[in-house]
PDB file of N, CA and C in Angstrom:
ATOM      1  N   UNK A   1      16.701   3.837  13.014  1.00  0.00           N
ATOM      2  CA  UNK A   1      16.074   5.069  13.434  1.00  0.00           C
ATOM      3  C   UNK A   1      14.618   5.087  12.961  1.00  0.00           C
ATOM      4  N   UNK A   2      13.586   5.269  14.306  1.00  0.00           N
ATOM      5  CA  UNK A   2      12.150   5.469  13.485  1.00  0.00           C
ATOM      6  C   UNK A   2      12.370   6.468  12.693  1.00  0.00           C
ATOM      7  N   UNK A   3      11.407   6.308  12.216  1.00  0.00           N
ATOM      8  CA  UNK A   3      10.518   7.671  10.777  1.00  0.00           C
ATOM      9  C   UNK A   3       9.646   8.439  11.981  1.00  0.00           C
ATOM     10  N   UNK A   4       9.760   9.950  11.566  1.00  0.00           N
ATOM     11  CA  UNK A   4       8.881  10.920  11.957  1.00  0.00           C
ATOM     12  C   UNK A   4       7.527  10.535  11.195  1.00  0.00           C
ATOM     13  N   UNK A   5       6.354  11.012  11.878  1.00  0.00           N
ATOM     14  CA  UNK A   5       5.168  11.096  11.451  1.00  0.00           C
ATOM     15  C   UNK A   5       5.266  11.779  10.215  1.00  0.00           C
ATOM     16  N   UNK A   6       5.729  13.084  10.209  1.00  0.00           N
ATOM     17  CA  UNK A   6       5.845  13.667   8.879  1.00  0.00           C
ATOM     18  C   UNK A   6       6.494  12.735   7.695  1.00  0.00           C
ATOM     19  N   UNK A   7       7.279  12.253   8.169  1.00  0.00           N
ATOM     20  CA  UNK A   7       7.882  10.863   7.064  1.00  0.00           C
ATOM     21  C   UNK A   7       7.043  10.055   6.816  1.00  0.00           C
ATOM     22  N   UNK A   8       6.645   9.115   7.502  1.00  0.00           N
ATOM     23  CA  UNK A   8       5.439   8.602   7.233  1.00  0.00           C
ATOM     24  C   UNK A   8       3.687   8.703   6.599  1.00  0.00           C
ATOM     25  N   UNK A   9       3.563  10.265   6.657  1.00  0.00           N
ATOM     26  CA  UNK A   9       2.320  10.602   5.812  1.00  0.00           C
ATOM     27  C   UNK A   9       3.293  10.648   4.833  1.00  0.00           C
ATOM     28  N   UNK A  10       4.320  11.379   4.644  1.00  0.00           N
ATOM     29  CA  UNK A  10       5.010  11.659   3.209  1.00  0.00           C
ATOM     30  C   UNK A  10       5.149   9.758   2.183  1.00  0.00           C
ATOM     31  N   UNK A  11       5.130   9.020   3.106  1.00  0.00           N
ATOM     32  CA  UNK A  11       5.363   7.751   2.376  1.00  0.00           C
ATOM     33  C   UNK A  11       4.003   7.423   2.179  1.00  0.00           C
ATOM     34  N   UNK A  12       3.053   7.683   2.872  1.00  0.00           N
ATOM     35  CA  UNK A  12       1.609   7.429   2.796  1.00  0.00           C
ATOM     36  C   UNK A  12       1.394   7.706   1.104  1.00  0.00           C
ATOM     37  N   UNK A  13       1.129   9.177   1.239  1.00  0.00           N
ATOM     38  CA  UNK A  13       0.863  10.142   0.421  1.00  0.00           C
ATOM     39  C   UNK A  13       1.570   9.262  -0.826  1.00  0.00           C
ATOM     40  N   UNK A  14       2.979   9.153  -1.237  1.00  0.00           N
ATOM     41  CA  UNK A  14       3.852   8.253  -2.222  1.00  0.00           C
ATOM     42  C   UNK A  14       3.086   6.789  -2.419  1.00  0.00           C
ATOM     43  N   UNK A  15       3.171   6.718  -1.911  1.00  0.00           N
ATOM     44  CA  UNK A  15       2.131   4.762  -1.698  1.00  0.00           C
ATOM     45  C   UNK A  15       0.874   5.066  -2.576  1.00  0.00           C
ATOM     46  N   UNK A  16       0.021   5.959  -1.836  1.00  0.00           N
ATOM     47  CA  UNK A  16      -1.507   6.538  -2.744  1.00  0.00           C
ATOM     48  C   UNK A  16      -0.853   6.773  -3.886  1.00  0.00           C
ATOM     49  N   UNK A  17      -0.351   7.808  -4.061  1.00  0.00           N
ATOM     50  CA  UNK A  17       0.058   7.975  -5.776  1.00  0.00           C
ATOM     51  C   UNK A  17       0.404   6.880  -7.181  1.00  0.00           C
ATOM     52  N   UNK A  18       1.378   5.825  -6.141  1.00  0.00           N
ATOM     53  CA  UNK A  18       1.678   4.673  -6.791  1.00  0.00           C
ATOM     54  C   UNK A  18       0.554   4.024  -7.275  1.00  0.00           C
ATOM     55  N   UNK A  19      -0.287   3.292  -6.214  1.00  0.00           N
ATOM     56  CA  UNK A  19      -1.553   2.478  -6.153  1.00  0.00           C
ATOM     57  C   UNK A  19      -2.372   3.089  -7.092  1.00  0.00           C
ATOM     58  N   UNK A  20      -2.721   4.678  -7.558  1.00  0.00           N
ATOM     59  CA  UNK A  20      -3.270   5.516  -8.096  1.00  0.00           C
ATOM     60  C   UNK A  20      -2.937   5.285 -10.095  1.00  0.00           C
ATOM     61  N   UNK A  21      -1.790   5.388  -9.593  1.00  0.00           N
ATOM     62  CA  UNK A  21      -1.033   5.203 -11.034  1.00  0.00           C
ATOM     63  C   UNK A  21      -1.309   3.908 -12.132  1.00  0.00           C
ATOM     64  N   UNK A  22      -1.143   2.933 -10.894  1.00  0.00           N
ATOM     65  CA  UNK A  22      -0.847   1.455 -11.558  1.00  0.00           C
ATOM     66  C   UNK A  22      -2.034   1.046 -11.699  1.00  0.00           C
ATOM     67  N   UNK A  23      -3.678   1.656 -10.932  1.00  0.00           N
ATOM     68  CA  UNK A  23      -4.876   1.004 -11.453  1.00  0.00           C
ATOM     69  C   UNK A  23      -5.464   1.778 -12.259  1.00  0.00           C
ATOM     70  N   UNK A  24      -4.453   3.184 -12.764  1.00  0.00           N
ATOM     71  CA  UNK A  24      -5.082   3.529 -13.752  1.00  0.00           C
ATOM     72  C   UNK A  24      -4.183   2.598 -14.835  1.00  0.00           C
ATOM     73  N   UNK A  25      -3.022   2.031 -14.963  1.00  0.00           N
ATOM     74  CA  UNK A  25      -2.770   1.346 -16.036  1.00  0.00           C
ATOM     75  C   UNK A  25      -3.595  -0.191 -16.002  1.00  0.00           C
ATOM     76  N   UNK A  26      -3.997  -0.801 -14.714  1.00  0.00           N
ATOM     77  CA  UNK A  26      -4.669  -1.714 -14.779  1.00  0.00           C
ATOM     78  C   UNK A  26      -6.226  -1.410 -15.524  1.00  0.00           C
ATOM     79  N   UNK A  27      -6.828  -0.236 -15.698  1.00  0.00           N
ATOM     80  CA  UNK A  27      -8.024   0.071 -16.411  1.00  0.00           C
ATOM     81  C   UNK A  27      -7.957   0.263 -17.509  1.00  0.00           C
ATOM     82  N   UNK A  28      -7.017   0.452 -17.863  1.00  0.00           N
ATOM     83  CA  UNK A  28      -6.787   1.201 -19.456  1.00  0.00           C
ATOM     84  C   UNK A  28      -5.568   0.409 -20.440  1.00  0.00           C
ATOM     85  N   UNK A  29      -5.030  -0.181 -20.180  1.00  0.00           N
ATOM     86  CA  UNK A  29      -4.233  -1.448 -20.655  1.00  0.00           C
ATOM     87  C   UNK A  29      -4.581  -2.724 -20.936  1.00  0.00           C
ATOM     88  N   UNK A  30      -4.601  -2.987 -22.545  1.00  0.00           N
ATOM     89  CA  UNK A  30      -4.639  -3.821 -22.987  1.00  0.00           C
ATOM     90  C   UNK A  30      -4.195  -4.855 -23.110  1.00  0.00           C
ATOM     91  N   UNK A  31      -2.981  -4.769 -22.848  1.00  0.00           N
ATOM     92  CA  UNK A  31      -2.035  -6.208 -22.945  1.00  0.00           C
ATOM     93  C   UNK A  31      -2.278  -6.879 -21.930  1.00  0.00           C
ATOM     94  N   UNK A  32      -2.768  -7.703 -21.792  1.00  0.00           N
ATOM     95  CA  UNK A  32      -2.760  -8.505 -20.678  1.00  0.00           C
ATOM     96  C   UNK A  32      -1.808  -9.027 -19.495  1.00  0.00           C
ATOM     97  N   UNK A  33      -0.338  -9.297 -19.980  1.00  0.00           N
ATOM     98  CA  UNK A  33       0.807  -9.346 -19.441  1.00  0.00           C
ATOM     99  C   UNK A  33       1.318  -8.108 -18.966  1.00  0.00           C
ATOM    100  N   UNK A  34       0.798  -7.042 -19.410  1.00  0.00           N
ATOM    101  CA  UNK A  34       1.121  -5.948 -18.388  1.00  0.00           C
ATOM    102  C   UNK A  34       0.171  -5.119 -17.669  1.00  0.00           C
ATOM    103  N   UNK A  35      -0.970  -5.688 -17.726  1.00  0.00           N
ATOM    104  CA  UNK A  35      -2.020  -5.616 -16.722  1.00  0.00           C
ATOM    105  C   UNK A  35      -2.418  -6.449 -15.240  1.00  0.00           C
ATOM    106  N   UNK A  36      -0.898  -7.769 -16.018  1.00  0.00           N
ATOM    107  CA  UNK A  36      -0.918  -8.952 -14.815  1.00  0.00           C
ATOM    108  C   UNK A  36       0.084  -8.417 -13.759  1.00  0.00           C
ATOM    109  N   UNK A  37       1.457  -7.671 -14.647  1.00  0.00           N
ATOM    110  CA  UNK A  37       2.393  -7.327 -13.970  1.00  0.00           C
ATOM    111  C   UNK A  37       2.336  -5.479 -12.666  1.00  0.00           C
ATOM    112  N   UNK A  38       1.130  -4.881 -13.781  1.00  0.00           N
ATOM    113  CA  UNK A  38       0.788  -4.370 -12.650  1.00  0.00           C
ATOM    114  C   UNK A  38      -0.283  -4.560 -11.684  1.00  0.00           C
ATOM    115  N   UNK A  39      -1.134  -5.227 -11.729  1.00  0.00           N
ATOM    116  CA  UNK A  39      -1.466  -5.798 -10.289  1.00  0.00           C
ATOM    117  C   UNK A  39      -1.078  -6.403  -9.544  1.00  0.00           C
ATOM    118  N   UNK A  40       0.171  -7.128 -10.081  1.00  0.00           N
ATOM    119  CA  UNK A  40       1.044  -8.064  -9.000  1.00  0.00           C
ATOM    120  C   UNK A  40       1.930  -6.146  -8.378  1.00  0.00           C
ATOM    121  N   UNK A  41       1.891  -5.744  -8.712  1.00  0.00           N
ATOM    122  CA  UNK A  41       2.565  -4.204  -8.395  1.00  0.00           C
ATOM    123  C   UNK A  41       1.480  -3.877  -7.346  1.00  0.00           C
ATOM    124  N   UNK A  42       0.539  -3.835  -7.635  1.00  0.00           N
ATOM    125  CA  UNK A  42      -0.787  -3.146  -6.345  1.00  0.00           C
ATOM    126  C   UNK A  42      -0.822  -3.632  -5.237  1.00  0.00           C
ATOM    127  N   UNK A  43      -0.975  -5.087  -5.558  1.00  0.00           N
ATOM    128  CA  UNK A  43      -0.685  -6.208  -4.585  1.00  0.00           C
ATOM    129  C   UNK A  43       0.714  -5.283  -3.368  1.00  0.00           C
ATOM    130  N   UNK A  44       1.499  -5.597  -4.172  1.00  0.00           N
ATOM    131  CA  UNK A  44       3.365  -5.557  -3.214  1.00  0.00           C
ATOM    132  C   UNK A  44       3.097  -3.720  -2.574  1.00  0.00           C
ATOM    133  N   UNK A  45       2.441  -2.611  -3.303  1.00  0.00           N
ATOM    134  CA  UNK A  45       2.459  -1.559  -2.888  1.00  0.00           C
ATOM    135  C   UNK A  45       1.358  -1.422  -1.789  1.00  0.00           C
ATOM    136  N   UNK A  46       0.090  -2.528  -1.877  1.00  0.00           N
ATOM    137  CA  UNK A  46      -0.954  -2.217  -0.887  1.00  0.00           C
ATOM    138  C   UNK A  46      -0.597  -2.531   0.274  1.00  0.00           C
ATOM    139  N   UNK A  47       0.254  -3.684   0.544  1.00  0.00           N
ATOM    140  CA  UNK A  47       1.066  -4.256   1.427  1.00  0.00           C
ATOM    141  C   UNK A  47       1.901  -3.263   2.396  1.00  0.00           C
ATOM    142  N   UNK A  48       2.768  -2.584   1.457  1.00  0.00           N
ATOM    143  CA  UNK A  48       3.601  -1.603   2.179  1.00  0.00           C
ATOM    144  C   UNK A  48       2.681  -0.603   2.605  1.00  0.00           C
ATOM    145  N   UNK A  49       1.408   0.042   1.779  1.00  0.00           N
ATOM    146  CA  UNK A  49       0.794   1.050   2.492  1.00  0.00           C
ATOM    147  C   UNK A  49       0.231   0.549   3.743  1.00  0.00           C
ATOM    148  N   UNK A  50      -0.218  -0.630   3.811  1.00  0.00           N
ATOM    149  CA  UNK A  50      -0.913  -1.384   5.161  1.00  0.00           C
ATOM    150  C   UNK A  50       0.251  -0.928   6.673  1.00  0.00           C
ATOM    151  N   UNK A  51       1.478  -1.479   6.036  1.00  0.00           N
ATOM    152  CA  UNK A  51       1.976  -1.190   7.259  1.00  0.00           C
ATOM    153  C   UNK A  51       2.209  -0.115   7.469  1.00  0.00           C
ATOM    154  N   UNK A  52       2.112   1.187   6.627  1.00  0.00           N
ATOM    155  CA  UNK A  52       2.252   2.198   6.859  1.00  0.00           C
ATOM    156  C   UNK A  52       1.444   3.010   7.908  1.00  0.00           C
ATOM    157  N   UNK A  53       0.385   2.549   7.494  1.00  0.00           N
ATOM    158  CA  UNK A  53      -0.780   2.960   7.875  1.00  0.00           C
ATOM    159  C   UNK A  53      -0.792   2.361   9.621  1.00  0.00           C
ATOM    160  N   UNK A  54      -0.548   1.030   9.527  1.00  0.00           N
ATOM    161  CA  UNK A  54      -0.229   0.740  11.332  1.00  0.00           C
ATOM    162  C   UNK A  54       0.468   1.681  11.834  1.00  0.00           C
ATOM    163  N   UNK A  55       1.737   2.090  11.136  1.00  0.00           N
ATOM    164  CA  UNK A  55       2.754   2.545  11.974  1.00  0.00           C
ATOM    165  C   UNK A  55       2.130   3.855  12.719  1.00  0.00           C
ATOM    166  N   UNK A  56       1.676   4.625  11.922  1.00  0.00           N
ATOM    167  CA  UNK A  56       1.023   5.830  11.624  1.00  0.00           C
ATOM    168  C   UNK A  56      -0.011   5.519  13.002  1.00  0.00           C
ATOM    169  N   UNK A  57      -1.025   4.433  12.718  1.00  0.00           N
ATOM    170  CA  UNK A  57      -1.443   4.614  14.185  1.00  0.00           C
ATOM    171  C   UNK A  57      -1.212   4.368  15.379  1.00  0.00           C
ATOM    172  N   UNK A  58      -0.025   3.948  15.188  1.00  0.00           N
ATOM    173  CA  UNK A  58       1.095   3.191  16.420  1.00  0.00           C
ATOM    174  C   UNK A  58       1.526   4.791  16.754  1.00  0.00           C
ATOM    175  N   UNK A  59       1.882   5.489  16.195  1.00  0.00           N
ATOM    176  CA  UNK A  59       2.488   6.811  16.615  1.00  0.00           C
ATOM    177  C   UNK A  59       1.820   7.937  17.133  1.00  0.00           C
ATOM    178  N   UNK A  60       0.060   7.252  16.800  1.00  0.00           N
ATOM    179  CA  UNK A  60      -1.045   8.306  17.509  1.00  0.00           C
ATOM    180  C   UNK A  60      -1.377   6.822  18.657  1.00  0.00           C
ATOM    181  N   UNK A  61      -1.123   6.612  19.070  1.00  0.00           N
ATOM    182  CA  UNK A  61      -1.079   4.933  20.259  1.00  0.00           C
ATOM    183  C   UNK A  61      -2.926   4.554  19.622  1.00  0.00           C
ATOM    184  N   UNK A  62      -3.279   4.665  18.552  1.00  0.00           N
ATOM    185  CA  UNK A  62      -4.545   3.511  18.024  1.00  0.00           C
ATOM    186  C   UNK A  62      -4.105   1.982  17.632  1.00  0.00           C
ATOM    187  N   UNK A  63      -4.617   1.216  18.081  1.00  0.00           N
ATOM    188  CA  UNK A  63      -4.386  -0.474  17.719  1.00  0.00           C
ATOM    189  C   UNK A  63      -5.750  -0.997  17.683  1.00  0.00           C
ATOM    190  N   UNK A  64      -5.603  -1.080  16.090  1.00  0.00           N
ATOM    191  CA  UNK A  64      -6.537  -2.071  15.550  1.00  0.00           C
ATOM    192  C   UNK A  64      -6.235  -3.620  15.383  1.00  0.00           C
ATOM    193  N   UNK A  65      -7.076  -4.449  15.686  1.00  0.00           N
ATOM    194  CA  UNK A  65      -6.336  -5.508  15.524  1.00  0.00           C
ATOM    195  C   UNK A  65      -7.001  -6.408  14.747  1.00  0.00           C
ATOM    196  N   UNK A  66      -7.844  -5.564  14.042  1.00  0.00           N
ATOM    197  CA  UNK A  66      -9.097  -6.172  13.403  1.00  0.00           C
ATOM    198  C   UNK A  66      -8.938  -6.419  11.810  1.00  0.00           C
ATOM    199  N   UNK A  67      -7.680  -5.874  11.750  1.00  0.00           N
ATOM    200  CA  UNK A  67      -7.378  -6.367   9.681  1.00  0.00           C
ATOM    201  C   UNK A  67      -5.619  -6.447  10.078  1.00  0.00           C
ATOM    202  N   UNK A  68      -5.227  -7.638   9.549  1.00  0.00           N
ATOM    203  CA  UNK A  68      -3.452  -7.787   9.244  1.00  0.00           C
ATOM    204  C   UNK A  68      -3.395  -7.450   7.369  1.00  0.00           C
ATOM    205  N   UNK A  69      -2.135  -7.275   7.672  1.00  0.00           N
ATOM    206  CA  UNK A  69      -1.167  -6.654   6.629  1.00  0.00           C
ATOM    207  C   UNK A  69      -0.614  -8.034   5.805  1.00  0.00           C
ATOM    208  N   UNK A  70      -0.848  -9.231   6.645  1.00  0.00           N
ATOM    209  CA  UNK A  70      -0.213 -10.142   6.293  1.00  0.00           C
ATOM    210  C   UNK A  70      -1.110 -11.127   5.424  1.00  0.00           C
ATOM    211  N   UNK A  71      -0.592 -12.054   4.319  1.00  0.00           N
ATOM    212  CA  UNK A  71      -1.345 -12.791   3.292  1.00  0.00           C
ATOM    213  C   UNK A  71      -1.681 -14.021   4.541  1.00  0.00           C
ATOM    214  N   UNK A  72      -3.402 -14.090   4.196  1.00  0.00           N
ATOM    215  CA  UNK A  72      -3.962 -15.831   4.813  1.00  0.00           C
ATOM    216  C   UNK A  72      -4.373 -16.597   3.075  1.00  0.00           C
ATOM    217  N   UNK A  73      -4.309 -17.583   3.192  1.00  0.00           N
ATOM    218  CA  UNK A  73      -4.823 -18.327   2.113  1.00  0.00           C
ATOM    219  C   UNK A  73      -5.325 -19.596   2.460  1.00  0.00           C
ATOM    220  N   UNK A  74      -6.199 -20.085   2.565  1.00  0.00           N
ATOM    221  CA  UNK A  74      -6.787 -21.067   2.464  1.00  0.00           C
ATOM    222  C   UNK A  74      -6.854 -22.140   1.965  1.00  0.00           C
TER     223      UNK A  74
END
């Protein structure tokens, strides 16, 4: 079953908060090993907001096709 739009800002909105959270522990955390473990966290949450954010304009019919969600590496 899709997600309503309203579901989807609501996961938006959750996603920001997360991302919000974890680079304030990435600024202010000392330990290094848990400054590694939350950016590997920003990483996996920016990801999910990406597609969020498609879906979101998939449901107002906008298609960008000009940034993927998906890892390139070189």
């Amino acid at each position: 079953m899709e997600k309503t739009i309203g579901q989807l800002i609501d996961d938006l909105s959750i996603s920001n908060i997360r991302i919000w959270h974890l680079q304030d522990i990435v600024s202010a955390e000392k330990d290094d090993t848990i400054v590694a473990q939350a950016a590997k966290q920003i990483i996996t949450e920016n990801t999910f907001r990406c597609k969020l954010v498609k879906e979101i304009d998939k449901f107002f019919g906008v298609v960008d096709k000009s940034y993927s969600t998906e890892k390139t590496f070189k």
